[in-house]
Protein backbone atom coordinates (compact mmCIF):
# COMPACT_ATOMS: atom_id res chain seq x y z
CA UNK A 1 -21.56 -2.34 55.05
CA UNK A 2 -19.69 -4.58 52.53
CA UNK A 3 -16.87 -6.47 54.00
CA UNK A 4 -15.52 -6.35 50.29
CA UNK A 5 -15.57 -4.27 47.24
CA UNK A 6 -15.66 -5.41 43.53
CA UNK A 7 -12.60 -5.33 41.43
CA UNK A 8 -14.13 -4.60 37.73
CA UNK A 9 -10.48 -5.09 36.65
CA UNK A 10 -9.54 -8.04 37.69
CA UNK A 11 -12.50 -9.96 37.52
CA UNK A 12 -14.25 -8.52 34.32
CA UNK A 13 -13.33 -10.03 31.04
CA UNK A 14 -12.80 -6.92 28.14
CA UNK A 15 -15.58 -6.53 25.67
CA UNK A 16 -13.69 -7.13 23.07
CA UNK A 17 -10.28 -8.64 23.21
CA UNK A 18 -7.22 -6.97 21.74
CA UNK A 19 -3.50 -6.22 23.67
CA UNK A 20 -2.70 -2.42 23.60
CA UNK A 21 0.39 -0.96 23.25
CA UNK A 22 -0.01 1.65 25.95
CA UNK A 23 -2.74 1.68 28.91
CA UNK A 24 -2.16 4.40 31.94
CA UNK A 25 -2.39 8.25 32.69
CA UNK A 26 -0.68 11.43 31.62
CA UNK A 27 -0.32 15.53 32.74
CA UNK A 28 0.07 13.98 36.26
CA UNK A 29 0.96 16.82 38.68
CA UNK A 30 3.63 16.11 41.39
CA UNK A 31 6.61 17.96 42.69
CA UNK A 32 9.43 15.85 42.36
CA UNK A 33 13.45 16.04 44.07
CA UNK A 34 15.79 16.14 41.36
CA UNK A 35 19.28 14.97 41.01
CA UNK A 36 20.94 17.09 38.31
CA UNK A 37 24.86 16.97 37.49
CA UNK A 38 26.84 19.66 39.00
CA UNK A 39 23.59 21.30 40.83
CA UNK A 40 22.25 20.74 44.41
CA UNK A 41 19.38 18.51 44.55
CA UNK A 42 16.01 20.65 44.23
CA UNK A 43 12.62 20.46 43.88
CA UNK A 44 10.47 20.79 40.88
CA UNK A 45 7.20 21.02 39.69
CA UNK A 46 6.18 18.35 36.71
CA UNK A 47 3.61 16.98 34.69
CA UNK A 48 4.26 13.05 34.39
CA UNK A 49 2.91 10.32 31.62
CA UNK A 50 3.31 6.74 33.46
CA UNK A 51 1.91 3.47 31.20
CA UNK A 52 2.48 -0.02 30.88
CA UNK A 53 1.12 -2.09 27.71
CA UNK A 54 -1.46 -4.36 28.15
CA UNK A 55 -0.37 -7.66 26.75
CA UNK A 56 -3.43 -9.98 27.99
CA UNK A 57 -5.78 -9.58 25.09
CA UNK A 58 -8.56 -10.84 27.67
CA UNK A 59 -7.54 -8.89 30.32
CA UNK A 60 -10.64 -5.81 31.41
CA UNK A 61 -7.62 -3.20 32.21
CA UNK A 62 -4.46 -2.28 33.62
CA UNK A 63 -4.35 -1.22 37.65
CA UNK A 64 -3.77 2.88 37.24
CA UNK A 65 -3.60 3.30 41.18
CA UNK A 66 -0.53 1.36 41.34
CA UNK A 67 1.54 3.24 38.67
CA UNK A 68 0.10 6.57 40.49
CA UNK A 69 1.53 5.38 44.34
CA UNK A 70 4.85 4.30 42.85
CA UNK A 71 5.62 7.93 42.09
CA UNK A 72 4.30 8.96 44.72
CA UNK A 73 6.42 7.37 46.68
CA UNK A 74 9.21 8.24 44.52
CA UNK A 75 7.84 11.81 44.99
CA UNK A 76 7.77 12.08 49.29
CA UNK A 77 10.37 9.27 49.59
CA UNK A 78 13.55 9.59 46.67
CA UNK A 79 15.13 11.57 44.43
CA UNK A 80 15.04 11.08 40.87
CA UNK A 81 17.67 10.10 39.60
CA UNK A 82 18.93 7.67 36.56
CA UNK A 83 18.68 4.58 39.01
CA UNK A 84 15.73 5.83 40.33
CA UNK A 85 14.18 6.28 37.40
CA UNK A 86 15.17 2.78 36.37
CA UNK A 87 12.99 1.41 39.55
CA UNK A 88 10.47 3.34 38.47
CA UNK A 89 10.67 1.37 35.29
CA UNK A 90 10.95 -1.77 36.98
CA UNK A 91 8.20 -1.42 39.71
CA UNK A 92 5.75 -0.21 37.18
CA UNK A 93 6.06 -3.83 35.35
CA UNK A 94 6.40 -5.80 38.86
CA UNK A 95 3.05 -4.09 39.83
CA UNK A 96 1.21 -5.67 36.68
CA UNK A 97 2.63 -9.42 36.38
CA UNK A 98 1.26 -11.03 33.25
CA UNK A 99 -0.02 -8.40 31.99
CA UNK A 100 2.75 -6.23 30.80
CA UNK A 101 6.43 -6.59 30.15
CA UNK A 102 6.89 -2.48 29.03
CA UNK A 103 6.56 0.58 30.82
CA UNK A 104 7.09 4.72 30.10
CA UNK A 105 7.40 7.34 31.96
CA UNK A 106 7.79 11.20 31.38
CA UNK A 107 8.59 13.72 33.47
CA UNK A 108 8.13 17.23 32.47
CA UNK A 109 8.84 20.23 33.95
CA UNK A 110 10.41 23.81 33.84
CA UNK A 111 14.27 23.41 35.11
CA UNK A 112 15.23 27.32 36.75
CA UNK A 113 19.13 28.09 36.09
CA UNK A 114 20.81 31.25 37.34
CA UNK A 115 22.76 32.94 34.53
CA UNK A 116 25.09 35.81 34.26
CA UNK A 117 25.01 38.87 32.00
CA UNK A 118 27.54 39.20 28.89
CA UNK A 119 29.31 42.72 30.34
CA UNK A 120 28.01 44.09 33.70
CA UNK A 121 28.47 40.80 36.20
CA UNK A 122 24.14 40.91 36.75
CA UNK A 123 22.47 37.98 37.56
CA UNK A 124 18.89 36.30 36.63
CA UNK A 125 17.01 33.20 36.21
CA UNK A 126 16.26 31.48 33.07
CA UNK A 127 13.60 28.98 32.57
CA UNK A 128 14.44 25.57 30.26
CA UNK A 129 11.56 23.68 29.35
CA UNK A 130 12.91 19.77 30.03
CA UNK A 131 11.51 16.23 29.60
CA UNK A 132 13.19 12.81 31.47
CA UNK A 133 11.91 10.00 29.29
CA UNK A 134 12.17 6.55 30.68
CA UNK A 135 11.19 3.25 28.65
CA UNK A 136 11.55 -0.47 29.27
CA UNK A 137 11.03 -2.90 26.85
CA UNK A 138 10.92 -6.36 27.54
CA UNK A 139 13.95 -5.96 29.83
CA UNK A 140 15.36 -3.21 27.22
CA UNK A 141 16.34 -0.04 28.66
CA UNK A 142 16.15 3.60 27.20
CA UNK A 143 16.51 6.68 29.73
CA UNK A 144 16.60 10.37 27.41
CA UNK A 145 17.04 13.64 28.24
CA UNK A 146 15.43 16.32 25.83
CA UNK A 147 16.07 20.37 26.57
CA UNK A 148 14.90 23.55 24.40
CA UNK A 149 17.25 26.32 24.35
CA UNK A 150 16.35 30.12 23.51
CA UNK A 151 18.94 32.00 20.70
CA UNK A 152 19.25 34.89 18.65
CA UNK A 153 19.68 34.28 15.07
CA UNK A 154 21.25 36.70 12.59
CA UNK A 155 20.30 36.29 9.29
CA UNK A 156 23.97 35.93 6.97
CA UNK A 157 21.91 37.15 3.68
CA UNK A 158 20.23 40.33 5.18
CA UNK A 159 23.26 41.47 6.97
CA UNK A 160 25.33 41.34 3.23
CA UNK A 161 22.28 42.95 1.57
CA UNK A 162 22.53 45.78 5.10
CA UNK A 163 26.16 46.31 4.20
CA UNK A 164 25.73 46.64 0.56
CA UNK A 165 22.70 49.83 1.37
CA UNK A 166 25.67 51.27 3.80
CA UNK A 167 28.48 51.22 1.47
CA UNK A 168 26.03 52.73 -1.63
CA UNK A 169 25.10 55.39 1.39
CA UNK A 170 28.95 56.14 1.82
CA UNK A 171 29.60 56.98 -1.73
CA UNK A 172 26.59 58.96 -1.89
CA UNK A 173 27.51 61.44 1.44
CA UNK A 174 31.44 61.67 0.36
CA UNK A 175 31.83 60.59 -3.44
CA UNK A 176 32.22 64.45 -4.02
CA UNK A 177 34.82 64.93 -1.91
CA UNK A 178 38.85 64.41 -2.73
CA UNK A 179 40.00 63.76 0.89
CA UNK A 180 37.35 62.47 3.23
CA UNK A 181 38.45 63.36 7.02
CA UNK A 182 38.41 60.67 9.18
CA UNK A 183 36.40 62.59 11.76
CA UNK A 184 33.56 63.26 9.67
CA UNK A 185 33.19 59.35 8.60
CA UNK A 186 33.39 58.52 12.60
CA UNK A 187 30.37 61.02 13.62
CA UNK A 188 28.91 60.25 9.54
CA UNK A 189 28.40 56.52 11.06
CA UNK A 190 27.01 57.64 14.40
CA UNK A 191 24.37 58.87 12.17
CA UNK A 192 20.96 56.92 11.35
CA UNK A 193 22.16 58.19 7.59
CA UNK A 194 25.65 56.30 8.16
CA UNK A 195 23.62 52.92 9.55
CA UNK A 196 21.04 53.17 6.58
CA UNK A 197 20.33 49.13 7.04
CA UNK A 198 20.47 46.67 9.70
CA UNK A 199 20.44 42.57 9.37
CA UNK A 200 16.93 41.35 10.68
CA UNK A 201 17.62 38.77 13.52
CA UNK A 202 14.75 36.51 15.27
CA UNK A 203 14.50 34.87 18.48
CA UNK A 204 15.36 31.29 18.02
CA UNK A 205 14.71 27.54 19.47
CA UNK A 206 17.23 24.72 19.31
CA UNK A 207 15.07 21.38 20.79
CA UNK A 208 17.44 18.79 21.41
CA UNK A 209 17.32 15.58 22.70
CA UNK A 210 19.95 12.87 23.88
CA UNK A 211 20.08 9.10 24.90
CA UNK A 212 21.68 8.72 28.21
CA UNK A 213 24.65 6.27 28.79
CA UNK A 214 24.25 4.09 31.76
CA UNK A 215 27.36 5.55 33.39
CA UNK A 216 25.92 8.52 34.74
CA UNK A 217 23.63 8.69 37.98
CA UNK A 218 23.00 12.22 37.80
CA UNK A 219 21.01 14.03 35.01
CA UNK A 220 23.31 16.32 32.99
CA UNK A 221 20.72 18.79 32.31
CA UNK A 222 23.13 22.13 32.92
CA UNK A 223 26.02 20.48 31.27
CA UNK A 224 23.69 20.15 28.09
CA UNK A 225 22.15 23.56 28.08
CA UNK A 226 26.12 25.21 28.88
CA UNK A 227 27.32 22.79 25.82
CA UNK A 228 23.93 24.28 23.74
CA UNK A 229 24.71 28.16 24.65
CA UNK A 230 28.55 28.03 24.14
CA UNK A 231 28.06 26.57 20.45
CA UNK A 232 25.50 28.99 19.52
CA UNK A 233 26.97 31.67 21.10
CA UNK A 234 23.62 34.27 21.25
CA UNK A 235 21.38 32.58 24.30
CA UNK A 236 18.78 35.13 24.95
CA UNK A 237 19.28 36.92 28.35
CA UNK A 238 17.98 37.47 31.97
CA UNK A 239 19.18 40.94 33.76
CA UNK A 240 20.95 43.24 31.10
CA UNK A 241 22.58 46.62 31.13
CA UNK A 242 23.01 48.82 28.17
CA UNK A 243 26.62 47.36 28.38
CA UNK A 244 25.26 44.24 28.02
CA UNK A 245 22.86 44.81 25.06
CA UNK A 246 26.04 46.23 23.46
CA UNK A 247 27.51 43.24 23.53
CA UNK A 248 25.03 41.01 22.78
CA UNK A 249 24.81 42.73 19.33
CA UNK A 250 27.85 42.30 18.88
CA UNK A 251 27.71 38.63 19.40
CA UNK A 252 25.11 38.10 16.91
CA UNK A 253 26.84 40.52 14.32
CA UNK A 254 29.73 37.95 14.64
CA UNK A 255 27.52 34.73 14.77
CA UNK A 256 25.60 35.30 11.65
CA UNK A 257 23.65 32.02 11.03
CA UNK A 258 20.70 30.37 8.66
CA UNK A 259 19.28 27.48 10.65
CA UNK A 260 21.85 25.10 8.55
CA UNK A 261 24.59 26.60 10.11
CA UNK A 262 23.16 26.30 14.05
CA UNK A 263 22.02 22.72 13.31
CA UNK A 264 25.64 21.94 12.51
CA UNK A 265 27.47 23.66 15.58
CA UNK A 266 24.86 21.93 17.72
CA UNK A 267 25.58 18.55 15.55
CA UNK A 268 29.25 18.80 15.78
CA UNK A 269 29.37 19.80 19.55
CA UNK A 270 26.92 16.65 20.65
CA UNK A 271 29.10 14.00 18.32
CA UNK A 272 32.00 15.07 20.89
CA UNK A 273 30.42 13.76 23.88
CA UNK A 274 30.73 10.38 24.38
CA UNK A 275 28.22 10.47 27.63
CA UNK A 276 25.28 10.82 24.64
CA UNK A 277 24.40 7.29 22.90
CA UNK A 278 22.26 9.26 20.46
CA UNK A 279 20.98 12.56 19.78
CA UNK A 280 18.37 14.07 17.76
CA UNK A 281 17.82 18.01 17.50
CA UNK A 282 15.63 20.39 15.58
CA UNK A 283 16.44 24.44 14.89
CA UNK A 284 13.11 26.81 15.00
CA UNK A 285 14.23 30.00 13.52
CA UNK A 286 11.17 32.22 14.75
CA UNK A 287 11.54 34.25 11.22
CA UNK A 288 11.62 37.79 11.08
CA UNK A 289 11.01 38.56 7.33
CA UNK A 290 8.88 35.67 6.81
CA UNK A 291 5.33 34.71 8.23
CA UNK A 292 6.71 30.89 8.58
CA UNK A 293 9.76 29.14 10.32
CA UNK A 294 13.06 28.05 8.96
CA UNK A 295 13.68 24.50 10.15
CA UNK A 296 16.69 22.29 10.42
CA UNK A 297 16.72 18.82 11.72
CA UNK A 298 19.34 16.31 12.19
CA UNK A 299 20.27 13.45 14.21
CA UNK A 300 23.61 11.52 15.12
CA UNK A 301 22.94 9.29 12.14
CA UNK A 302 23.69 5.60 14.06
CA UNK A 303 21.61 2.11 12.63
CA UNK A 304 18.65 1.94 14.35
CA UNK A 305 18.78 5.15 16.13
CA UNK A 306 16.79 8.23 16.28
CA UNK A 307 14.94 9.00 12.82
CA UNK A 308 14.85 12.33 11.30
């Protein structure tokens, strides 16, 4: 047997010479502790992009294995954290002296939160699709968290248009009539004739993402989502009751929105929390009337920060 192996990489000139911004491996499956503000530590299961650039123009490649057992020691050793995540950083370039001075990484991953019902006190889990973003940059650091929250939006136009078919159906049924009984309007609108219209509403997505300050250890990934929920006010729902479905119509009767208006609740809410260096966030109204989306995108509008 061979007392050594060959190592292509490191003793292989490339073909043809060129530096490369970004040289490693991505959809890499690993279950990973996290540490999450305000939640116990827990396990999850994520996909992870790790690179480093590949500044030697000469050099054959980049060592892959090294950026793989770095998370997984990270993985059956540590908790992820923002430090941790910062070592990541760091160890990636340390494992590839002189021939890279950036590294990425991306965790993502499906973060389970249990939430309560609007009425009845119920309980069930909701699923937010989450990325950790970590990039270093010739000693430059830049650690994001992005979420996607699920909404109901109410459309402001078809509701006026639904009120405008009622009212025209209310002088039709009584416009004969001298005194109108306030009894026979009450069971009248308990009547698919008294509701003639109703507002069309679609199932909506607010993607956000947000630069993290380096005074935080923890990731504030239920803060975000509670801060996303409270200013759009119609979160879609786990466990619900009729009590509950009640309610939740009346919530979106009251939070009538076009994708302008949930763009700026989630824009004005974000520029109050100091803990986010930047943000950037898209609306995905999932239309109802129409065969394509209504799209709003903003960001917190700082030099040199996120672009719309």
């Amino acid at each position: 047997m061979p007392t050594s192996m060959p190592d292509i990489a490191n003793h292989t000139t490339a073909q043809t010479e060129g530096a490369l911004d970004w040289v490693g491996m991505s959809k890499i499956e690993m279950p990973i502790m996290l540490a999450s503000k305000g939640e116990n530590d827990r396990m999850v299961s994520t996909h992870i992009d790790a690179f480093v650039n590949l500044k030697d123009p000469q050099a054959k490649g980049i060592h892959m294995s090294r950026l793989y057992l770095i998370l997984d020691e990270l993985s059956t050793s540590n908790t992820l954290s923002y430090q941790t995540l910062v070592s990541v950083l760091d160890s990636f370039v340390s494992s590839h002296d002189d021939l890279s001075d950036q590294a990425k990484v991306e965790f993502n991953f499906e973060y389970h939160l249990r939430r309560k019902s609007l009425i009845s006190g119920k309980e069930g889990w909701k699923a937010y699709p989450v990325k950790l973003t970590g990039l270093l940059n010739q000693g430059k650091l830049t650690i994001e968290l992005s979420v996607e929250v699920r909404y109901s939006s109410t459309c402001p136009c078809s509701a006026a248009l639904s009120r405008q078919l009622i009212q025209q159906a209310f002088q039709q049924k009584f416009s004969g009539s001298e005194q109108v009984a306030l009894n026979d309007v009450h069971e009248w609108l308990g009547t698919s004739e008294g509701i003639v219209a109703t507002p069309h509403s679609q199932r909506s997505i607010a993607e956000v993402k947000v630069k993290l300050n380096n005074s935080l250890n923890e990731f504030p990934i239920t803060e975000l989502v509670n801060l996303l929920e409270d200013a759009l006010q119609t979160p879609v729902q786990a466990a619900v009751k009729r009590e509950d479905e009640q309610e939740f119509a009346r919530l979106n009767g009251q939070n009538l929105m076009f994708c302008e208006d949930a763009a700026r609740r989630v824009q004005h809410c974000l520029n109050q929390n100091e803990q986010y260096d930047d943000f950037w966030l898209r609306i995905n109204h999932l239309e109802s009337l129409h065969a394509h989306d209504a799209v709003s995108i903003t960001t917190k509008g700082i030099s040199g920060g996120y672009q719309p």
